[in-house]
C-alpha atoms as a PDB file:
ATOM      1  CA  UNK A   1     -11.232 -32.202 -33.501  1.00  0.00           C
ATOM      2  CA  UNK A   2      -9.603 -35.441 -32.513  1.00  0.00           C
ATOM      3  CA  UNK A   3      -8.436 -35.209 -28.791  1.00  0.00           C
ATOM      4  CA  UNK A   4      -6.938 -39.093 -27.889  1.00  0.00           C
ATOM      5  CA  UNK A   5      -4.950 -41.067 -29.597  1.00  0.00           C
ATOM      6  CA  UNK A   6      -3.403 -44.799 -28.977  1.00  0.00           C
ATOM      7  CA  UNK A   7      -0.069 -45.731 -28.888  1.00  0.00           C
ATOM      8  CA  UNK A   8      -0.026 -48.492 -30.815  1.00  0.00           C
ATOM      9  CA  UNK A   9       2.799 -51.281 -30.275  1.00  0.00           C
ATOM     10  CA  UNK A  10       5.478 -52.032 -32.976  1.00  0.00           C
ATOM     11  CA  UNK A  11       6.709 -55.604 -33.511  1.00  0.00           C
ATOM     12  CA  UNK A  12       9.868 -55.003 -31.941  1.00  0.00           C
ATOM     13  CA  UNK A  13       8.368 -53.662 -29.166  1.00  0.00           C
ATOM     14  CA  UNK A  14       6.082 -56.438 -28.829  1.00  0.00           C
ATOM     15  CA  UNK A  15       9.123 -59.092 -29.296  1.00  0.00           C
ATOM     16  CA  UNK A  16      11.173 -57.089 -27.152  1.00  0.00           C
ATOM     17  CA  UNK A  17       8.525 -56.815 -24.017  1.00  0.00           C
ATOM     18  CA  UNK A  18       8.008 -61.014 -24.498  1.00  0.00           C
ATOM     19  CA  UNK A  19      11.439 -61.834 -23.893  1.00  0.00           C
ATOM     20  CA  UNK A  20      12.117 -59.163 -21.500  1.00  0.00           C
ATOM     21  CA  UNK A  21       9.236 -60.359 -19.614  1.00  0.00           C
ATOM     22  CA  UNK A  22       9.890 -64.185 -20.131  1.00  0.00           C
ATOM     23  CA  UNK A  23      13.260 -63.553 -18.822  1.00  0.00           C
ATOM     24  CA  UNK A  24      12.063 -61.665 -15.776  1.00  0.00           C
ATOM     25  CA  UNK A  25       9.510 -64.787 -14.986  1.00  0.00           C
ATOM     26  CA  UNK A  26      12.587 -67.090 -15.094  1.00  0.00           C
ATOM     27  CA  UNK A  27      14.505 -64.685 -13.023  1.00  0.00           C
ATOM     28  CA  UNK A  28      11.923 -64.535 -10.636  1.00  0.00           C
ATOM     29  CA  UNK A  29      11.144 -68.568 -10.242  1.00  0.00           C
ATOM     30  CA  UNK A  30      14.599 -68.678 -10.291  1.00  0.00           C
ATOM     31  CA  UNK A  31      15.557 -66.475  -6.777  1.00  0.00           C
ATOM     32  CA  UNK A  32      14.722 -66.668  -3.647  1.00  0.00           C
ATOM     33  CA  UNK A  33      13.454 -64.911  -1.406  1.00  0.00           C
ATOM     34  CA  UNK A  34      13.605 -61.412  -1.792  1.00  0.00           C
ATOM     35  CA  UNK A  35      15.251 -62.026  -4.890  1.00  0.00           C
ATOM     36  CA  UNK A  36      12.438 -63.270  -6.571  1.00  0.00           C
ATOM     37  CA  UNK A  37      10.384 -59.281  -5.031  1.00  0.00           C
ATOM     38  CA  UNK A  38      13.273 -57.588  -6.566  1.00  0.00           C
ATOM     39  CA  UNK A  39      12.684 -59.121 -10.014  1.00  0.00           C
ATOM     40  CA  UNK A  40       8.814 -58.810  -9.668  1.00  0.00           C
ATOM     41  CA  UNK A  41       9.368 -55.005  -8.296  1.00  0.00           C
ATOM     42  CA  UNK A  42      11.385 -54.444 -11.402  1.00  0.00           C
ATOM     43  CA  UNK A  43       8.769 -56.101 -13.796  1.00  0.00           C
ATOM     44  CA  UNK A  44       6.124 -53.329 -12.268  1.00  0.00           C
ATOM     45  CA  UNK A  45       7.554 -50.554 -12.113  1.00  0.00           C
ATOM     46  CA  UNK A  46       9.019 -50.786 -15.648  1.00  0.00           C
ATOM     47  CA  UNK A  47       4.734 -51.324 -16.554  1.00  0.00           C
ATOM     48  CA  UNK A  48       4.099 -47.867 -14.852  1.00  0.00           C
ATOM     49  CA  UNK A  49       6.212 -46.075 -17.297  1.00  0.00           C
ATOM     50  CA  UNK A  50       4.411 -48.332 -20.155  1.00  0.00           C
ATOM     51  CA  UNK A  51       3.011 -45.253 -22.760  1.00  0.00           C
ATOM     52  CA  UNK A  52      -0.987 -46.276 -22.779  1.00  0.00           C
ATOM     53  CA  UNK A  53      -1.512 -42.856 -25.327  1.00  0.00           C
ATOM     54  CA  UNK A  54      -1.939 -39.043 -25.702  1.00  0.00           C
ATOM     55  CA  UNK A  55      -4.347 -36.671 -24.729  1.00  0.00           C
ATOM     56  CA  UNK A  56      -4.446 -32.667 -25.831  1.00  0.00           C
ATOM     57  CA  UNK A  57      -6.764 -31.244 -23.371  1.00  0.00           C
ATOM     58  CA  UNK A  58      -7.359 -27.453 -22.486  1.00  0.00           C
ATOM     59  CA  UNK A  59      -3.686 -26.649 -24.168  1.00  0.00           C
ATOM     60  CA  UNK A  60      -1.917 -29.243 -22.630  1.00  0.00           C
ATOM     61  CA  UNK A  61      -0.200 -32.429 -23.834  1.00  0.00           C
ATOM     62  CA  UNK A  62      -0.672 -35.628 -21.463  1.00  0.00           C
ATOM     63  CA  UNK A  63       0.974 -38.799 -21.759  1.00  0.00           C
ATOM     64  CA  UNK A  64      -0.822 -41.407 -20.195  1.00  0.00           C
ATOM     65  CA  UNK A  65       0.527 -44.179 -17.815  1.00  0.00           C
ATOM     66  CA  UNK A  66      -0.356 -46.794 -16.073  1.00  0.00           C
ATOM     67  CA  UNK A  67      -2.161 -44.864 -13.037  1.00  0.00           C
ATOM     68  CA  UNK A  68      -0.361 -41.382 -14.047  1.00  0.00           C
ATOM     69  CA  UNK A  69      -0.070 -38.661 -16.659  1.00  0.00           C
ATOM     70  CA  UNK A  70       2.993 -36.826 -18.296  1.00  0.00           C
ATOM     71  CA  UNK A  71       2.016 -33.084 -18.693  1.00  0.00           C
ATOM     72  CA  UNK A  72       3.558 -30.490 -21.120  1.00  0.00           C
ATOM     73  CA  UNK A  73       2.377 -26.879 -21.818  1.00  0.00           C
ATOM     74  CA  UNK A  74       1.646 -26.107 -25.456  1.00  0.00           C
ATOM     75  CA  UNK A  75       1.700 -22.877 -24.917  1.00  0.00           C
ATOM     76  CA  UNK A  76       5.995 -23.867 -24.880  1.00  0.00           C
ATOM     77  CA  UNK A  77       5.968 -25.294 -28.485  1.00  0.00           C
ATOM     78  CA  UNK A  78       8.127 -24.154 -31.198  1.00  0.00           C
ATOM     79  CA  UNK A  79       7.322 -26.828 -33.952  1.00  0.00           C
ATOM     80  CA  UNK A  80       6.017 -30.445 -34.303  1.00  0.00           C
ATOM     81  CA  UNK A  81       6.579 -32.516 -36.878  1.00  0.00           C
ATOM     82  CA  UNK A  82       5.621 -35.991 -38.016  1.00  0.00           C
ATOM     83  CA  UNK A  83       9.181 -37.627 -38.507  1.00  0.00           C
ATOM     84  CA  UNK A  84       9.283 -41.772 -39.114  1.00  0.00           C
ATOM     85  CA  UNK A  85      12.026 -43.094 -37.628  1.00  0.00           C
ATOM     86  CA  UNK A  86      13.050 -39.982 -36.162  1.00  0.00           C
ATOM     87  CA  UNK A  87      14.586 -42.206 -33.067  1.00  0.00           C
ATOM     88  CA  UNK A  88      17.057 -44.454 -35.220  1.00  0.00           C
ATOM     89  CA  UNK A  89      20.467 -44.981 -34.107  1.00  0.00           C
ATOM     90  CA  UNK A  90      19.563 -43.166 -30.301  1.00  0.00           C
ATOM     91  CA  UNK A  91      22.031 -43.672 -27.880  1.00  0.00           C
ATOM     92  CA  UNK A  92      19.818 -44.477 -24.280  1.00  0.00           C
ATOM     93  CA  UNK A  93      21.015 -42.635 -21.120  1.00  0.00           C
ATOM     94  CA  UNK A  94      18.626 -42.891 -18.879  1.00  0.00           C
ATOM     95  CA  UNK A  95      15.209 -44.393 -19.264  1.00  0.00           C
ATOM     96  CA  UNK A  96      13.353 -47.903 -20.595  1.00  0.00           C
ATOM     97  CA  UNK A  97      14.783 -49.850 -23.959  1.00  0.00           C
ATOM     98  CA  UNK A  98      12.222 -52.081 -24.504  1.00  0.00           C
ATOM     99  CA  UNK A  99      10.179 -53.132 -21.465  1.00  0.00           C
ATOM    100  CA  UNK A 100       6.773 -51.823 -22.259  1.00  0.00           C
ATOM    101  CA  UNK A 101       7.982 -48.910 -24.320  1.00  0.00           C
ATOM    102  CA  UNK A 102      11.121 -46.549 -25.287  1.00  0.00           C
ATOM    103  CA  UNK A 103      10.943 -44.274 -22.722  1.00  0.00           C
ATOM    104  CA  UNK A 104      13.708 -41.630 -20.944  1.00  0.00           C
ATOM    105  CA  UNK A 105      16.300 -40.105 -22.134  1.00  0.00           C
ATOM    106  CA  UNK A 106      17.671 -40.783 -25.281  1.00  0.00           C
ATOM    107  CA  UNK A 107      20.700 -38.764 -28.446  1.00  0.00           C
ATOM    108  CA  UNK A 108      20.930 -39.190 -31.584  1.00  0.00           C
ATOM    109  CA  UNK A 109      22.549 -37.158 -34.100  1.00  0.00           C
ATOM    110  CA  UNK A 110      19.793 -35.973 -35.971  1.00  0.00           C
ATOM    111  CA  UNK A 111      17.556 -34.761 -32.750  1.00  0.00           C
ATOM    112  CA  UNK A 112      20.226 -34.234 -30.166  1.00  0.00           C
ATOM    113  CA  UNK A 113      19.140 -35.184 -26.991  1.00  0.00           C
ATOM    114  CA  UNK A 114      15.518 -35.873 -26.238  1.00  0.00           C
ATOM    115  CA  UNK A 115      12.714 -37.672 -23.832  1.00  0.00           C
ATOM    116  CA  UNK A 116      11.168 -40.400 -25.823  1.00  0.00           C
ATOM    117  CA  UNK A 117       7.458 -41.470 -24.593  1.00  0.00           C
ATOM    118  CA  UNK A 118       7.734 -43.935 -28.300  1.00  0.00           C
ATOM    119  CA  UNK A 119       6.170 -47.473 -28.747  1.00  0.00           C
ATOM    120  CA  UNK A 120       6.934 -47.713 -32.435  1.00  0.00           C
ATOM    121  CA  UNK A 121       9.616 -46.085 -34.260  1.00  0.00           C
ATOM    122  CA  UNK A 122       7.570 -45.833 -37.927  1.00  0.00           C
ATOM    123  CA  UNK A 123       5.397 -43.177 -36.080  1.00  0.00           C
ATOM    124  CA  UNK A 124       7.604 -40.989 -34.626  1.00  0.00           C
ATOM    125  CA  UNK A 125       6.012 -37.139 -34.298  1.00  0.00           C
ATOM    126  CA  UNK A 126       8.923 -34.699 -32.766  1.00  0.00           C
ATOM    127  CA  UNK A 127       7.663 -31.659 -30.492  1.00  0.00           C
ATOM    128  CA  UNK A 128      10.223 -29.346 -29.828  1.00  0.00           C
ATOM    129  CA  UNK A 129       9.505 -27.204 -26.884  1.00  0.00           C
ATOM    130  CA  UNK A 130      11.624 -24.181 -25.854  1.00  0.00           C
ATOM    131  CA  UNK A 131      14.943 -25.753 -24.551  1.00  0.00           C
ATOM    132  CA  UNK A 132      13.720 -29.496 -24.840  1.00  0.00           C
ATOM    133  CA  UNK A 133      12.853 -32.055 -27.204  1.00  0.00           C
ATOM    134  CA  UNK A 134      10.235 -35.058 -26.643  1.00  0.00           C
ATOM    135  CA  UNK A 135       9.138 -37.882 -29.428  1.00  0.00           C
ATOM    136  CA  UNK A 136       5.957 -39.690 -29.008  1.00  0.00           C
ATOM    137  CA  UNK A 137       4.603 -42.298 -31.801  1.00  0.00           C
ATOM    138  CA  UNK A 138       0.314 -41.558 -31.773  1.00  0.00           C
ATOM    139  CA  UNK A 139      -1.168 -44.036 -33.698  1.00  0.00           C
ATOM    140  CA  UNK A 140      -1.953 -41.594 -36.350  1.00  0.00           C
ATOM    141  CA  UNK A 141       0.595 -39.431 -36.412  1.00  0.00           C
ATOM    142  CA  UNK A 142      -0.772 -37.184 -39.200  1.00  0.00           C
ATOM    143  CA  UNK A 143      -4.083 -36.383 -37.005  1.00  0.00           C
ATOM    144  CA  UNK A 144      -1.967 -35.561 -33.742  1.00  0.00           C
ATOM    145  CA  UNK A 145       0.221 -33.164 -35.619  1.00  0.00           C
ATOM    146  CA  UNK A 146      -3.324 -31.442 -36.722  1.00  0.00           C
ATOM    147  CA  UNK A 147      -4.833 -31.868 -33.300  1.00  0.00           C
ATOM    148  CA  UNK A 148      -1.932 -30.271 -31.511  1.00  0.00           C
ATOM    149  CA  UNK A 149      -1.254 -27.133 -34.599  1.00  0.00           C
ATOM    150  CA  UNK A 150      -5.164 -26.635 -33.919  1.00  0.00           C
ATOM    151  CA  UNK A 151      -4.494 -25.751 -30.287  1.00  0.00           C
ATOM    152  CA  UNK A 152      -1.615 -23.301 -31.403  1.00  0.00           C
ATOM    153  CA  UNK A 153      -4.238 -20.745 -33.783  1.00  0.00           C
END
């Protein structure tokens, strides 16, 4: 059974991430000074929190980072379920909108309120956990749900 999977970019995504970045390159040439290690300091740490993909490994779901690893215990879930465009019309509250990935905190009225590790909304698997809701977007969504039901028999 299939244990990694990518997390593929969308075109907004991609768009999104090319201005975001142009703009912080402007930004930065722009300032001075520590102005211009703010910007830069902004433009990295926003790539650490950039989704690189999934891993279900010895019960556990891990979403990977630049340098770093989200874990979650599957022994927790109560259901998955592969849900395009499960993230449409999410209020943010905390978290990334565009720089590398949709990721933090995030409502909507179909989900409530969730943690979104997504990089393209037409993949969108929810994994409801006891008390807490995440969305991820594998690059084949169908296979993760499988992979991640496998680890629950």
């Amino acid at each position: 059974m299939r244990s990694h999977f990518t997390a593929p970019w969308s075109r907004k995504l991609l768009a999104t991430t090319a201005i975001l970045g142009l703009i912080l390159v402007i930004a930065a040439v722009a300032a001075d000074g520590w102005g211009a290690l703010v910007v830069i300091a902004i433009g990295l740490v926003a790539a650490t929190f950039a989704i690189r993909g999934y891993s279900i490994v010895e019960g556990e779901l891990l979403i990977h980072r630049l340098g770093w690893s989200t874990r979650y215990d599957l022994a927790d879930l109560s259901s998955i379920r592969f849900e395009p465009g499960a993230t449409m019309g999410s209020i943010r509250a905390l978290g990334i909108g565009g720089l590398f990935g949709f990721v933090g905190h995030y409502h909507n009225e179909m989900l409530g309120t969730y943690k979104a590790y997504a990089t393209d909304e037409a993949r969108t698997v929810v994994i409801e956990f006891s008390g807490q809701t995440i969305v991820v977007t594998p690059g084949d969504p169908v296979a993760f749900v499988e992979a991640v039901e496998a680890t629950q028999g």
